[in-house]
N, C-alpha and C. Protein backbone atom coordinates (compact mmCIF):
# COMPACT_ATOMS: atom_id res chain seq x y z
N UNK A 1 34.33 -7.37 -13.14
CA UNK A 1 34.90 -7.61 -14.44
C UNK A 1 36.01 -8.64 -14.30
N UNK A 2 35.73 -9.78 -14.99
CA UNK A 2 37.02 -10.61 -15.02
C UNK A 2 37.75 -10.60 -16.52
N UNK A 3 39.35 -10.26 -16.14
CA UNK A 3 40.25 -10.21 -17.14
C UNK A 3 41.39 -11.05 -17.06
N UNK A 4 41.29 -11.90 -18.86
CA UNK A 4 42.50 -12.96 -18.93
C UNK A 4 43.65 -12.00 -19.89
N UNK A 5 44.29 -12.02 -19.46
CA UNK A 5 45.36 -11.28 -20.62
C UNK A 5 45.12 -9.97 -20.17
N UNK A 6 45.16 -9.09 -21.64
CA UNK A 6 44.99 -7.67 -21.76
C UNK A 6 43.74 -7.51 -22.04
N UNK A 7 42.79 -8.47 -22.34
CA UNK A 7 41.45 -8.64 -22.68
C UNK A 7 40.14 -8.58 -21.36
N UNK A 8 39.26 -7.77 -21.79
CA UNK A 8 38.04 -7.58 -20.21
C UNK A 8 37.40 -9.37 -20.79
N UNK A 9 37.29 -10.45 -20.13
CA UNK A 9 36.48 -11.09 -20.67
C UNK A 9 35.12 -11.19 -20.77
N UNK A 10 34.44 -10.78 -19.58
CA UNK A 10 33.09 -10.84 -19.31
C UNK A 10 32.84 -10.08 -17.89
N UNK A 11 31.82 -9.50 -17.54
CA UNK A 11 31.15 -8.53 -16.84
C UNK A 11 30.09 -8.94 -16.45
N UNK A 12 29.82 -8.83 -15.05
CA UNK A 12 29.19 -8.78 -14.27
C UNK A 12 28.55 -7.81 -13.46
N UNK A 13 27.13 -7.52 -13.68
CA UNK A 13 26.45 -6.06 -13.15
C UNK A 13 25.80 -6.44 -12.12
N UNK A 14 26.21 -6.07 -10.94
CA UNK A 14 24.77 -6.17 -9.81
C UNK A 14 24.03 -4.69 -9.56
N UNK A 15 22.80 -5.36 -8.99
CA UNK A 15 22.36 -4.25 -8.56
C UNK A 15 20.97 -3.94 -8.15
N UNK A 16 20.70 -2.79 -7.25
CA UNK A 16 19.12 -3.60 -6.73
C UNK A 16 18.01 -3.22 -8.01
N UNK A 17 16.82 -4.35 -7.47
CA UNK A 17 15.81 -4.18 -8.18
C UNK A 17 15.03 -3.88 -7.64
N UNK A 18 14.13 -2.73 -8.23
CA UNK A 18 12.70 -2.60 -7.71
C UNK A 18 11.50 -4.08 -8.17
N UNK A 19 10.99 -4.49 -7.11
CA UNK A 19 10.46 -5.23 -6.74
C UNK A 19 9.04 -4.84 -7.94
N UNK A 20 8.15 -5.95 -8.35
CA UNK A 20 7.22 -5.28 -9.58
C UNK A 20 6.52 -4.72 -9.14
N UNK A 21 5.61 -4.75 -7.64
CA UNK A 21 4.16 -4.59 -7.19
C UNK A 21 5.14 -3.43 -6.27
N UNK A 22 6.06 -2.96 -6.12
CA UNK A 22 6.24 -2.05 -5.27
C UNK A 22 5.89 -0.72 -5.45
N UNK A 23 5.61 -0.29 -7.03
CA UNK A 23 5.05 0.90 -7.57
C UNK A 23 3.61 1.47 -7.17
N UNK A 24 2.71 0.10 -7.06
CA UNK A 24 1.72 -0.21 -6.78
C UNK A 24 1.26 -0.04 -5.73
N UNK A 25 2.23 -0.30 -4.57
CA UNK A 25 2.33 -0.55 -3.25
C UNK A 25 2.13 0.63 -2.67
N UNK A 26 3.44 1.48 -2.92
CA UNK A 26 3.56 2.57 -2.65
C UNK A 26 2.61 3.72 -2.93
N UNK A 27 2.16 3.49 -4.28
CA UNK A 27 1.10 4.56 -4.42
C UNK A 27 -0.26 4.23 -3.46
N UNK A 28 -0.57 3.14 -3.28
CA UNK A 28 -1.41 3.19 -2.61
C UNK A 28 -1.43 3.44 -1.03
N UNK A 29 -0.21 3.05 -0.56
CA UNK A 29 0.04 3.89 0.77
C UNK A 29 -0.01 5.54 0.88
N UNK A 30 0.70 6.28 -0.24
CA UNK A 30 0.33 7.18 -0.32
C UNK A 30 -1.11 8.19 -1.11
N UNK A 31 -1.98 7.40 -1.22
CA UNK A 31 -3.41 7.61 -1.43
C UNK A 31 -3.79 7.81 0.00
N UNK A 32 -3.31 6.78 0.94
CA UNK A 32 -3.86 7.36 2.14
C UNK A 32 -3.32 8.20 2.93
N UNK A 33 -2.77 9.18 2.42
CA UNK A 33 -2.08 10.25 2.91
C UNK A 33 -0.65 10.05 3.88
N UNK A 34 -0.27 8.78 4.00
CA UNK A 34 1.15 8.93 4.70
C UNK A 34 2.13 9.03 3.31
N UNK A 35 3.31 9.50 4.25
CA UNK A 35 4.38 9.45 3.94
C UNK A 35 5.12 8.16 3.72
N UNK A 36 6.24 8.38 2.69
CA UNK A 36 6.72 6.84 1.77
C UNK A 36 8.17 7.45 2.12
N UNK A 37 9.40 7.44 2.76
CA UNK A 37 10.89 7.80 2.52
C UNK A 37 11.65 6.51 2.31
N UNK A 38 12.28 6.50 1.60
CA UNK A 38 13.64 5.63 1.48
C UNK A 38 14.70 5.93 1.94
N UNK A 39 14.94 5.21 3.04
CA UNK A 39 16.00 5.21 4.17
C UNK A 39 17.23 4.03 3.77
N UNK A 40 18.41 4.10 3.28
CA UNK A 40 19.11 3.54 2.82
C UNK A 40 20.71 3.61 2.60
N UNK A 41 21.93 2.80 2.98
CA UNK A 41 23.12 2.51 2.95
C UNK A 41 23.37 2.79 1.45
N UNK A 42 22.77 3.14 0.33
CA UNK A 42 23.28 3.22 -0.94
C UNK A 42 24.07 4.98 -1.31
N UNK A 43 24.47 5.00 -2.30
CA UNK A 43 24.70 6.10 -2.49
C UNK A 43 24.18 7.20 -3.33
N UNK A 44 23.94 8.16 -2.92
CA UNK A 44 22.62 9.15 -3.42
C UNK A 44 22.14 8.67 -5.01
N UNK A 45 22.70 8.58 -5.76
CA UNK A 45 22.55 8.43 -7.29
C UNK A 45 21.69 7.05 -7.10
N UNK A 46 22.04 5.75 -6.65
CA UNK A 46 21.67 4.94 -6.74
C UNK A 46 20.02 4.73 -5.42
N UNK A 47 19.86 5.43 -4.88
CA UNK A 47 18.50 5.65 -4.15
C UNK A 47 18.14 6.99 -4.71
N UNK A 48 18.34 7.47 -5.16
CA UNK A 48 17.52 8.40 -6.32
C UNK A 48 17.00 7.35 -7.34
N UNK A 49 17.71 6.76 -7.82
CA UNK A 49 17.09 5.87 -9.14
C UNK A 49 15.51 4.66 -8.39
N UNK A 50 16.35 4.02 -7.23
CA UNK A 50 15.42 3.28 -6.76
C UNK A 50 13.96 4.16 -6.14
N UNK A 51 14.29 4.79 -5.66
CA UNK A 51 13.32 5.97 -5.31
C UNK A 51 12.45 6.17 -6.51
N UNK A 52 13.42 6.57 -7.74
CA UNK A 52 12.26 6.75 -8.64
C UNK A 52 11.24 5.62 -9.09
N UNK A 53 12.14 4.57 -9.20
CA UNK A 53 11.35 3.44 -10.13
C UNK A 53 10.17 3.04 -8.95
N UNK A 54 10.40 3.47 -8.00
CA UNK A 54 9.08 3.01 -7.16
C UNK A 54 8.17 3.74 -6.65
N UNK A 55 8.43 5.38 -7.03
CA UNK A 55 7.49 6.12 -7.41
C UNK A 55 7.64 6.76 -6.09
N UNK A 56 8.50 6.96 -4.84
CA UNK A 56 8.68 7.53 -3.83
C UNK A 56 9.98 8.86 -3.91
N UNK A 57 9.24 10.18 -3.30
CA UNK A 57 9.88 11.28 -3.71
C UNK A 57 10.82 11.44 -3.02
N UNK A 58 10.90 11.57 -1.64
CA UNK A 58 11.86 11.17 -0.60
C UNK A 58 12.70 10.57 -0.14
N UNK A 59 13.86 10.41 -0.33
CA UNK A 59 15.14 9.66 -0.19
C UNK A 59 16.42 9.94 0.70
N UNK A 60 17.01 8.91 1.73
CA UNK A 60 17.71 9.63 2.58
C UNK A 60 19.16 8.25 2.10
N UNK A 61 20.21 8.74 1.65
CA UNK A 61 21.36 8.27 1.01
C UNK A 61 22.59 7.81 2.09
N UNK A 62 23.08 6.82 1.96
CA UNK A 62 24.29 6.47 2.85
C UNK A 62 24.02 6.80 4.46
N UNK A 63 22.79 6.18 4.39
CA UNK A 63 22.58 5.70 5.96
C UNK A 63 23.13 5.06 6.76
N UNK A 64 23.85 5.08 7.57
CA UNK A 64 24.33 3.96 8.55
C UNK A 64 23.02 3.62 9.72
N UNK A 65 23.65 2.03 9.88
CA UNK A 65 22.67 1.60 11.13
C UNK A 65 22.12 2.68 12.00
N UNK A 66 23.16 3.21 12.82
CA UNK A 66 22.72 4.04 13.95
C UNK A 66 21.92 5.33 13.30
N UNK A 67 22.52 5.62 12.10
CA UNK A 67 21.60 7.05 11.30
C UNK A 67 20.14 6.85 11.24
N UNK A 68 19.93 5.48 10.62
CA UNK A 68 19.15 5.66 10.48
C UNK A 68 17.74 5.40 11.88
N UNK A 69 18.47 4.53 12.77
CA UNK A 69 17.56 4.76 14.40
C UNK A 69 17.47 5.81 14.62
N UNK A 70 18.28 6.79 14.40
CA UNK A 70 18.69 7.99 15.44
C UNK A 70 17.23 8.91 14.38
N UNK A 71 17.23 8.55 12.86
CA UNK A 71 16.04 9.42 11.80
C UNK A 71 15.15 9.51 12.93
N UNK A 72 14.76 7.36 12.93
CA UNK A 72 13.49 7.46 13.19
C UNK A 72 12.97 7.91 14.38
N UNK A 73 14.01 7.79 15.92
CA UNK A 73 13.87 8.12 17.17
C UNK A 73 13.77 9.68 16.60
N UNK A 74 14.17 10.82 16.12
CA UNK A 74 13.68 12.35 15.74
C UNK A 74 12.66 12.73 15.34
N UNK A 75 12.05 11.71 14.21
CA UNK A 75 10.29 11.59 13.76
C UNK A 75 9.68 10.97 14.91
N UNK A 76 10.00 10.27 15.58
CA UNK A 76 9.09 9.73 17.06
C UNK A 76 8.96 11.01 17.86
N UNK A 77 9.89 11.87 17.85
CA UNK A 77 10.28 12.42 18.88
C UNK A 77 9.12 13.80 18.61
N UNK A 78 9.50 13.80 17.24
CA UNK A 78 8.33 15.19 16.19
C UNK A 78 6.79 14.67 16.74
N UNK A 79 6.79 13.76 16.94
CA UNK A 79 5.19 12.94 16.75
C UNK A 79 4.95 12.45 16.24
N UNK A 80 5.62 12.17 15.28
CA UNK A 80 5.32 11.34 13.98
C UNK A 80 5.42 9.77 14.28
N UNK A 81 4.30 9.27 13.68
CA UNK A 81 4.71 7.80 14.17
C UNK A 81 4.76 6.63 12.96
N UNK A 82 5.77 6.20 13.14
CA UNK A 82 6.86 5.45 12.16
C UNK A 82 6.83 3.73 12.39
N UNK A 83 6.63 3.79 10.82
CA UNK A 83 6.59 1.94 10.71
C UNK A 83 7.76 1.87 9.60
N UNK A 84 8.56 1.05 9.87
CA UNK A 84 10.22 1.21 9.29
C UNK A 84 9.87 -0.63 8.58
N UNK A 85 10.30 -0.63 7.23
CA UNK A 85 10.95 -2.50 6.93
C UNK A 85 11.89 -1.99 6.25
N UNK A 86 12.34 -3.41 6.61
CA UNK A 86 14.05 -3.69 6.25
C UNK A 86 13.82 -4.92 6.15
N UNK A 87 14.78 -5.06 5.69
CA UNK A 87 15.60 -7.13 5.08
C UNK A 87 16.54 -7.23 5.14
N UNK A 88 17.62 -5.58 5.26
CA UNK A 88 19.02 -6.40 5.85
C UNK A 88 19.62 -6.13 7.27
N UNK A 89 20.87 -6.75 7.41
CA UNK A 89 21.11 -6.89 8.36
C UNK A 89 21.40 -5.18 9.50
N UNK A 90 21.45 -4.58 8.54
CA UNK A 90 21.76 -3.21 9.07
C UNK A 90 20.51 -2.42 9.12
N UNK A 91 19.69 -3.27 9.10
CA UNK A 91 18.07 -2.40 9.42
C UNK A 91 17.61 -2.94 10.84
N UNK A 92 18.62 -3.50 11.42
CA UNK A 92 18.14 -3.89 12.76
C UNK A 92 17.88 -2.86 13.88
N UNK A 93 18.92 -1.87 13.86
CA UNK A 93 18.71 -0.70 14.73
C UNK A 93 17.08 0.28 14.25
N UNK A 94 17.42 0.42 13.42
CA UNK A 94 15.88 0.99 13.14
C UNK A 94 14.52 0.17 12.96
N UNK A 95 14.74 -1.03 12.85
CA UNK A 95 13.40 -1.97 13.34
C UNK A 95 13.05 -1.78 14.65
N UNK A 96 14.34 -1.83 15.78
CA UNK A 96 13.77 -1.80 16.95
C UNK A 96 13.47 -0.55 17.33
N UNK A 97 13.99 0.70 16.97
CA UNK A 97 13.43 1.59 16.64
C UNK A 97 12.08 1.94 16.86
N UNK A 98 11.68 1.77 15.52
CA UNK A 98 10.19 2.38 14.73
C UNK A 98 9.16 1.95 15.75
N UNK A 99 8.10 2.56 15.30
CA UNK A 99 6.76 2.27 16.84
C UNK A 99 6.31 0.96 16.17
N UNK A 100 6.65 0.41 14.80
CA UNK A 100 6.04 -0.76 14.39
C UNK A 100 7.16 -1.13 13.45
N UNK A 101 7.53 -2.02 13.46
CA UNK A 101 9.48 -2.93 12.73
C UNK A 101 8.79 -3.67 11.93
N UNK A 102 9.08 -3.60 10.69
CA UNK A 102 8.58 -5.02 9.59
C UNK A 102 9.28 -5.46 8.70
N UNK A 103 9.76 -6.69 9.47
CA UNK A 103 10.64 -7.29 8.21
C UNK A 103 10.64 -8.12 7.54
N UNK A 104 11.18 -8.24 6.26
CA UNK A 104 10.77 -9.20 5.46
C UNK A 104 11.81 -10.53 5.75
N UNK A 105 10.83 -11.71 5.04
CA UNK A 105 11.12 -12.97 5.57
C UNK A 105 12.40 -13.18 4.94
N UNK A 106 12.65 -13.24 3.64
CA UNK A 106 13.71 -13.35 2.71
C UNK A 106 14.67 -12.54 3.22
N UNK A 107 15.00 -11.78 4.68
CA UNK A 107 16.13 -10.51 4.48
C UNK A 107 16.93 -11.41 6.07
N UNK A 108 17.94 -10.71 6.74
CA UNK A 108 18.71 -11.20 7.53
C UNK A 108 17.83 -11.79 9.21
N UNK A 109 18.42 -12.64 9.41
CA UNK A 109 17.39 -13.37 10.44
C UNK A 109 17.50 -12.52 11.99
N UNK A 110 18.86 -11.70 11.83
CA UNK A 110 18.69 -10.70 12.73
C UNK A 110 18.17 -9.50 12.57
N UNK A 111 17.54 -9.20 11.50
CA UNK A 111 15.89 -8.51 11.77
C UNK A 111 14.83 -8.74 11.75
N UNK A 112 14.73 -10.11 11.50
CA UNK A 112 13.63 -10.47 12.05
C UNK A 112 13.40 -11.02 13.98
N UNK A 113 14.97 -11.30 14.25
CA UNK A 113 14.74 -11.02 15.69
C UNK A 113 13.85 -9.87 16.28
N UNK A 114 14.49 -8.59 15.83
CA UNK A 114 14.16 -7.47 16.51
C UNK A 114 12.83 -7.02 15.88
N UNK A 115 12.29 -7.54 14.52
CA UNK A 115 11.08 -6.76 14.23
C UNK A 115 9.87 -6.73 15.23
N UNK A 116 8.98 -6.23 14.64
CA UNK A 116 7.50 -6.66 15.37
C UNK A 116 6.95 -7.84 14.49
N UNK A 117 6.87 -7.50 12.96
CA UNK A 117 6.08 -8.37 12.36
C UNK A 117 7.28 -8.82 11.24
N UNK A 118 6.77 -9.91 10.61
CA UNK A 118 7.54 -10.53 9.34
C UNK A 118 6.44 -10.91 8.20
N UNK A 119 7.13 -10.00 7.19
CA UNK A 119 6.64 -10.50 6.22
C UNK A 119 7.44 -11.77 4.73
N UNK A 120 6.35 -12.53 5.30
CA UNK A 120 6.87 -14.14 4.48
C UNK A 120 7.39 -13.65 2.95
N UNK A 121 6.34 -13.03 2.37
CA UNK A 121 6.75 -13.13 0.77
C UNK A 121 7.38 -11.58 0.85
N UNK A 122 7.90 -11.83 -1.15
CA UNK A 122 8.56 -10.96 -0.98
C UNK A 122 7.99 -9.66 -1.69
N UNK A 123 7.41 -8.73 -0.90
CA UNK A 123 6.00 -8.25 -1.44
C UNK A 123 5.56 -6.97 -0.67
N UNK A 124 5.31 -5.76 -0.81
CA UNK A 124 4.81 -4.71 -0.05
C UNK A 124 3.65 -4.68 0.27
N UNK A 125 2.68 -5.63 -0.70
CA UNK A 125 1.18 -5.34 -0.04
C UNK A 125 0.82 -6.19 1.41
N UNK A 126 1.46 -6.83 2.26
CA UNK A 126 1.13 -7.17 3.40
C UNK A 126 1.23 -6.44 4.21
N UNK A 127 2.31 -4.75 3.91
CA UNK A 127 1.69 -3.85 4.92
C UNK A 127 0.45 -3.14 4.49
N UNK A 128 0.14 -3.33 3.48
CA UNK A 128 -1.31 -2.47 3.06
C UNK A 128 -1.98 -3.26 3.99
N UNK A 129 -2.04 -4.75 3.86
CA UNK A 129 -3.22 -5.18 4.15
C UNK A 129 -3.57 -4.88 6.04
N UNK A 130 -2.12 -4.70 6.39
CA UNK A 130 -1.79 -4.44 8.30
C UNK A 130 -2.24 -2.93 8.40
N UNK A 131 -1.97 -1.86 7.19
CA UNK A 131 -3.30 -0.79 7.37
C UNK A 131 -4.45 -0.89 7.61
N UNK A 132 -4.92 -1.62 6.78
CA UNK A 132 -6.46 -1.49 6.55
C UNK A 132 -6.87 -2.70 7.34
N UNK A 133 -6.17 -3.26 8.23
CA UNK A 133 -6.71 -4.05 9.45
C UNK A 133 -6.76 -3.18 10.60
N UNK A 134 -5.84 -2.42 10.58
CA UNK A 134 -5.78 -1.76 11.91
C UNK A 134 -6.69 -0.60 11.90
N UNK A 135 -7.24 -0.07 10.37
CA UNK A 135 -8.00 0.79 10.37
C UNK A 135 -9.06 0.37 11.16
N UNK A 136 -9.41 -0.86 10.16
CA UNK A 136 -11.27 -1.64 10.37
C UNK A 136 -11.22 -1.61 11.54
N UNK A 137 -9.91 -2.45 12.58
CA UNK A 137 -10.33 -2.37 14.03
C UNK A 137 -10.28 -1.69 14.55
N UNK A 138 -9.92 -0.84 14.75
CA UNK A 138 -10.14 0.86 15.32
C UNK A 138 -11.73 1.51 15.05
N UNK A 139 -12.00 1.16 14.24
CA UNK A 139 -13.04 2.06 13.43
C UNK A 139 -14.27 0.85 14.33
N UNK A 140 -14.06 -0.27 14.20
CA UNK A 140 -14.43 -1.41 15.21
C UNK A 140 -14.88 -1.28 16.12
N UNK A 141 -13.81 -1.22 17.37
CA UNK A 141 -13.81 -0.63 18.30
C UNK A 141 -14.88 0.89 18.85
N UNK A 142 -14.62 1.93 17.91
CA UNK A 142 -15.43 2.80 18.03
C UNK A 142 -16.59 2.59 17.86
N UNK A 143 -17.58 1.71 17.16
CA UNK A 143 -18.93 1.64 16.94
C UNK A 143 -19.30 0.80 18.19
N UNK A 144 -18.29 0.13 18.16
CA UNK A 144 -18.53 -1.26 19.16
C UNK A 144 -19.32 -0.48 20.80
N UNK A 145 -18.10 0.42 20.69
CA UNK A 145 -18.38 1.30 22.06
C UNK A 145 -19.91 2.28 22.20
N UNK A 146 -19.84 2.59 20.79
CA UNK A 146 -21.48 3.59 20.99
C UNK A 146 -22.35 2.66 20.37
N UNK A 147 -22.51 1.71 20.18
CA UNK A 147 -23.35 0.22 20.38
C UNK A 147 -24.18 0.20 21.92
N UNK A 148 -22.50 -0.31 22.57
CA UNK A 148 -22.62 -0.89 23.72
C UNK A 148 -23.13 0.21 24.50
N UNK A 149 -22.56 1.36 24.65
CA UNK A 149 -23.27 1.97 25.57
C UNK A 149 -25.00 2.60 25.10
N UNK A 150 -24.96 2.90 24.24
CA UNK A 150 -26.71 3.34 23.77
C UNK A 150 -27.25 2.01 24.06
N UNK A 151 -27.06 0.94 23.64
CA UNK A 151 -27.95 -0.35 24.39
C UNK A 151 -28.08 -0.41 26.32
N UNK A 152 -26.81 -0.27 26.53
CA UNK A 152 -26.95 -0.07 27.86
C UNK A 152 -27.91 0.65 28.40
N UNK A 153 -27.71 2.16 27.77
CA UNK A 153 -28.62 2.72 28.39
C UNK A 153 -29.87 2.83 28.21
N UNK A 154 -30.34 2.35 27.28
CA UNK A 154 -31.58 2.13 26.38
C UNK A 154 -32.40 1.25 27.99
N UNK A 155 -31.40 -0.27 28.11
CA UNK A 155 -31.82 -1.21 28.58
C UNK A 155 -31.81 -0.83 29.99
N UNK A 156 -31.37 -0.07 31.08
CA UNK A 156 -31.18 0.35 32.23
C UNK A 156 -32.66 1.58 32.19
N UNK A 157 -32.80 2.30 30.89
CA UNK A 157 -33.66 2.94 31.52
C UNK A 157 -35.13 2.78 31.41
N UNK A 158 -35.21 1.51 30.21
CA UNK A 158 -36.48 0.41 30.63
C UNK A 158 -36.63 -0.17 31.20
N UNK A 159 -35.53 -0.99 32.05
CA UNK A 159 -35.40 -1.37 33.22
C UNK A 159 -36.26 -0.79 34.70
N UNK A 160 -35.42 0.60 34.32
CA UNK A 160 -35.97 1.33 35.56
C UNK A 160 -37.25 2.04 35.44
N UNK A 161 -38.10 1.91 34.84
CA UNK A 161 -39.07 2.04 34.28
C UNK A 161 -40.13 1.58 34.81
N UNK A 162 -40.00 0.04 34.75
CA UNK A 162 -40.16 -1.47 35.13
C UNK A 162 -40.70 -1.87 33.74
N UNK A 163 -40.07 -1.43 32.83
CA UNK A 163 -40.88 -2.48 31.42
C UNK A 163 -39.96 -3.79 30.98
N UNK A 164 -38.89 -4.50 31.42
CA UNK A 164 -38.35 -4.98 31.73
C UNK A 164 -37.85 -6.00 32.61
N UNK A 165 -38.27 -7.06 32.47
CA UNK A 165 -38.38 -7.97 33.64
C UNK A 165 -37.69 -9.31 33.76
N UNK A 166 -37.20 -10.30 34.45
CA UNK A 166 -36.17 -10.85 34.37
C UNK A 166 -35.74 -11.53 33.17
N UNK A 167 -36.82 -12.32 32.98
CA UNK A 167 -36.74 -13.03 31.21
C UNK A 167 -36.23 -12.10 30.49
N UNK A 168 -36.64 -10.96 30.35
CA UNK A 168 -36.47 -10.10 28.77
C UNK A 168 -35.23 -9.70 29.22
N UNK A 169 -34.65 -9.60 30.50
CA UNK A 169 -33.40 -9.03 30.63
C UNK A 169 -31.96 -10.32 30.21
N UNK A 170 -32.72 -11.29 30.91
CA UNK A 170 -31.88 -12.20 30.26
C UNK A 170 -31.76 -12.71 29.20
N UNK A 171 -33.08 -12.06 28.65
CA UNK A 171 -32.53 -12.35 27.02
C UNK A 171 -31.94 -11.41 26.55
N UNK A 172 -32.25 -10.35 26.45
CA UNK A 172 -31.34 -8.77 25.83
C UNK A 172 -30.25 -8.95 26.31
N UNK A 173 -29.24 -9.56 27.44
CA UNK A 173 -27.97 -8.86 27.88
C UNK A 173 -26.77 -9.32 26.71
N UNK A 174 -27.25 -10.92 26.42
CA UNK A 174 -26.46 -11.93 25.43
C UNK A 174 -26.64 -11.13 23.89
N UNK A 175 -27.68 -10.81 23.82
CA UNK A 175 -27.83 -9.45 22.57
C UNK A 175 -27.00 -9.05 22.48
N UNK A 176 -26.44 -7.98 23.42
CA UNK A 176 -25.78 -6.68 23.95
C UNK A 176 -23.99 -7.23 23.09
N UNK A 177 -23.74 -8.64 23.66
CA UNK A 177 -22.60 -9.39 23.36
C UNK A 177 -22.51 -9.71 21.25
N UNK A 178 -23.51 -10.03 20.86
CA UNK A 178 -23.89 -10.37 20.15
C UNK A 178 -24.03 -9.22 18.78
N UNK A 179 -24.57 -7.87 19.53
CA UNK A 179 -23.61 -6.55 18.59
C UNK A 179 -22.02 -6.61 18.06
N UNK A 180 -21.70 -6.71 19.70
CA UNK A 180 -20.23 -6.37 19.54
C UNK A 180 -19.37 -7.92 18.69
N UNK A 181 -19.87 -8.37 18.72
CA UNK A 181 -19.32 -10.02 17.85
C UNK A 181 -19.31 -9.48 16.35
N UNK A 182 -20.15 -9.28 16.30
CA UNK A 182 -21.06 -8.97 14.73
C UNK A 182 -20.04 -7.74 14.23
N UNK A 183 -19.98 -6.60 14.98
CA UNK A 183 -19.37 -5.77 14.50
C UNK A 183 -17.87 -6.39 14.13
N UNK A 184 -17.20 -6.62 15.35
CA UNK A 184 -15.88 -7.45 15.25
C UNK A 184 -15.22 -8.29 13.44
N UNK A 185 -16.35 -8.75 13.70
CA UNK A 185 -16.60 -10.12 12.43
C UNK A 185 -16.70 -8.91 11.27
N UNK A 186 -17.01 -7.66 11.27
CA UNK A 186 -16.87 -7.22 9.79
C UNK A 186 -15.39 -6.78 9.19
N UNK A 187 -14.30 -6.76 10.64
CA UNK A 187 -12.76 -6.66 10.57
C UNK A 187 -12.52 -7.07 9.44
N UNK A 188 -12.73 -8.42 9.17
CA UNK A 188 -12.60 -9.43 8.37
C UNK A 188 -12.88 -9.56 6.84
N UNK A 189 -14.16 -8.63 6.89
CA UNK A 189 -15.03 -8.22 5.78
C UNK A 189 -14.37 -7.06 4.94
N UNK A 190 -14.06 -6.40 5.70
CA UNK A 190 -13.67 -5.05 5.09
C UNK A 190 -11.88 -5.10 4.90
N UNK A 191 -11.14 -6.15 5.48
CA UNK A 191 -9.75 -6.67 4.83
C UNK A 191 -9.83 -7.28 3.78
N UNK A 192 -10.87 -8.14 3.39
CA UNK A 192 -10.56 -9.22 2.28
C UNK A 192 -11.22 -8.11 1.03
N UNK A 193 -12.07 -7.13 1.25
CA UNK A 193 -12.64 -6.59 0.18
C UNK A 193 -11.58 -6.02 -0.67
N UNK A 194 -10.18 -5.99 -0.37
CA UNK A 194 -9.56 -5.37 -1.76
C UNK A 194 -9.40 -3.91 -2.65
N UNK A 195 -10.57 -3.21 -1.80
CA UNK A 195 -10.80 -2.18 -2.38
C UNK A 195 -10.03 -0.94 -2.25
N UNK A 196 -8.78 -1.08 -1.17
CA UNK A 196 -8.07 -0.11 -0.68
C UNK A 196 -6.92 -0.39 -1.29
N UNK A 197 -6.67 -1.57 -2.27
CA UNK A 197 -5.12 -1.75 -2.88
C UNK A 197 -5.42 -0.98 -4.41
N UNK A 198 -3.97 0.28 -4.49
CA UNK A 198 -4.29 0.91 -5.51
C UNK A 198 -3.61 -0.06 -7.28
């Protein structure tokens, strides 16, 4: 508030905003069954409000740096495994923290030292999209493996058979490679499809 005289002249309100797509964001992280907390230096009233407008039930008030490392090292410690973002400068202890740090590009450049990842815009769905990458490749991975080995053994025990003979082996082995490519390549497919943002 600036005052000339005995008079308030004009007023000035800050204060945070919920971000538009963060409602969005959030619900759809929690469609997939994790947990959403707001970990935050504000004071209870004012992360209650932000909490609400973004649709997250959980709120932890007047965090300090070390509080809030020390949260996430206790949920590490539970089993729980924790992906923490921040943008300011006091989210650095708990970036390095969390089993996965994400910070946004727009927030202090000393968390983005310590993060793992940065996100450029200013926007929550780029961790959706680092879900549902890490899902596909996991899920990847697993087919990839009972691919590779049922071909293997398919091909070892026609092999030993003798129905199998050098040509056909050298052609089937580049096959064998040629699953696991294919599968790989649907990573890709199943990120851009969109269908997991609520």
């Amino acid at each position: 508030m600036f005052v000339r005289g005995d008079d308030a002249d004009w007023t000035i309100a800050l204060g945070d905003r919920v971000r538009d797509d963060s409602r969005a964001a959030v619900s759809a992280v929690l469609n997939t069954g994790r947990q959403v907390i707001l970990i935050t230096g504000d004071v209870q009233e004012v992360a209650k409000r932000i909490a609400s407008e973004a649709g997250i039930q959980d709120s932890l008030a007047q965090m300090d740096p070390t509080e809030k490392a020390d949260w996430i090292r206790a949920k590490r410690d539970e089993g729980h495994r924790v992906l923490f973002a921040g943008d300011g400068m006091n989210d650095g202890p708990g970036l390095a923290q969390a089993d996965v740090g994400i910070a946004m590009g727009t927030g202090a450049a000393s968390s983005i030292l310590v993060a793992d990842g940065v996100i450029s815009v200013p926007s929550l769905r780029p961790i959706l999209a680092g879900f549902r990458a890490a899902e596909a490749a996991a899920d990847s991975i697993r087919k990839n493996q009972v691919r590779s080995i049922g071909y293997n053994i398919a091909a070892v025990t026609f092999a030993a058979a003798g129905f199998v003979n050098p040509l056909i082996a050298a052609i089937l082995m580049p096959l064998s490679s040629g699953m696991v490519i294919w599968g790989a390549s649907r990573v890709d497919k199943a990120v851009e499809s969109g269908d997991w943002i609520g």
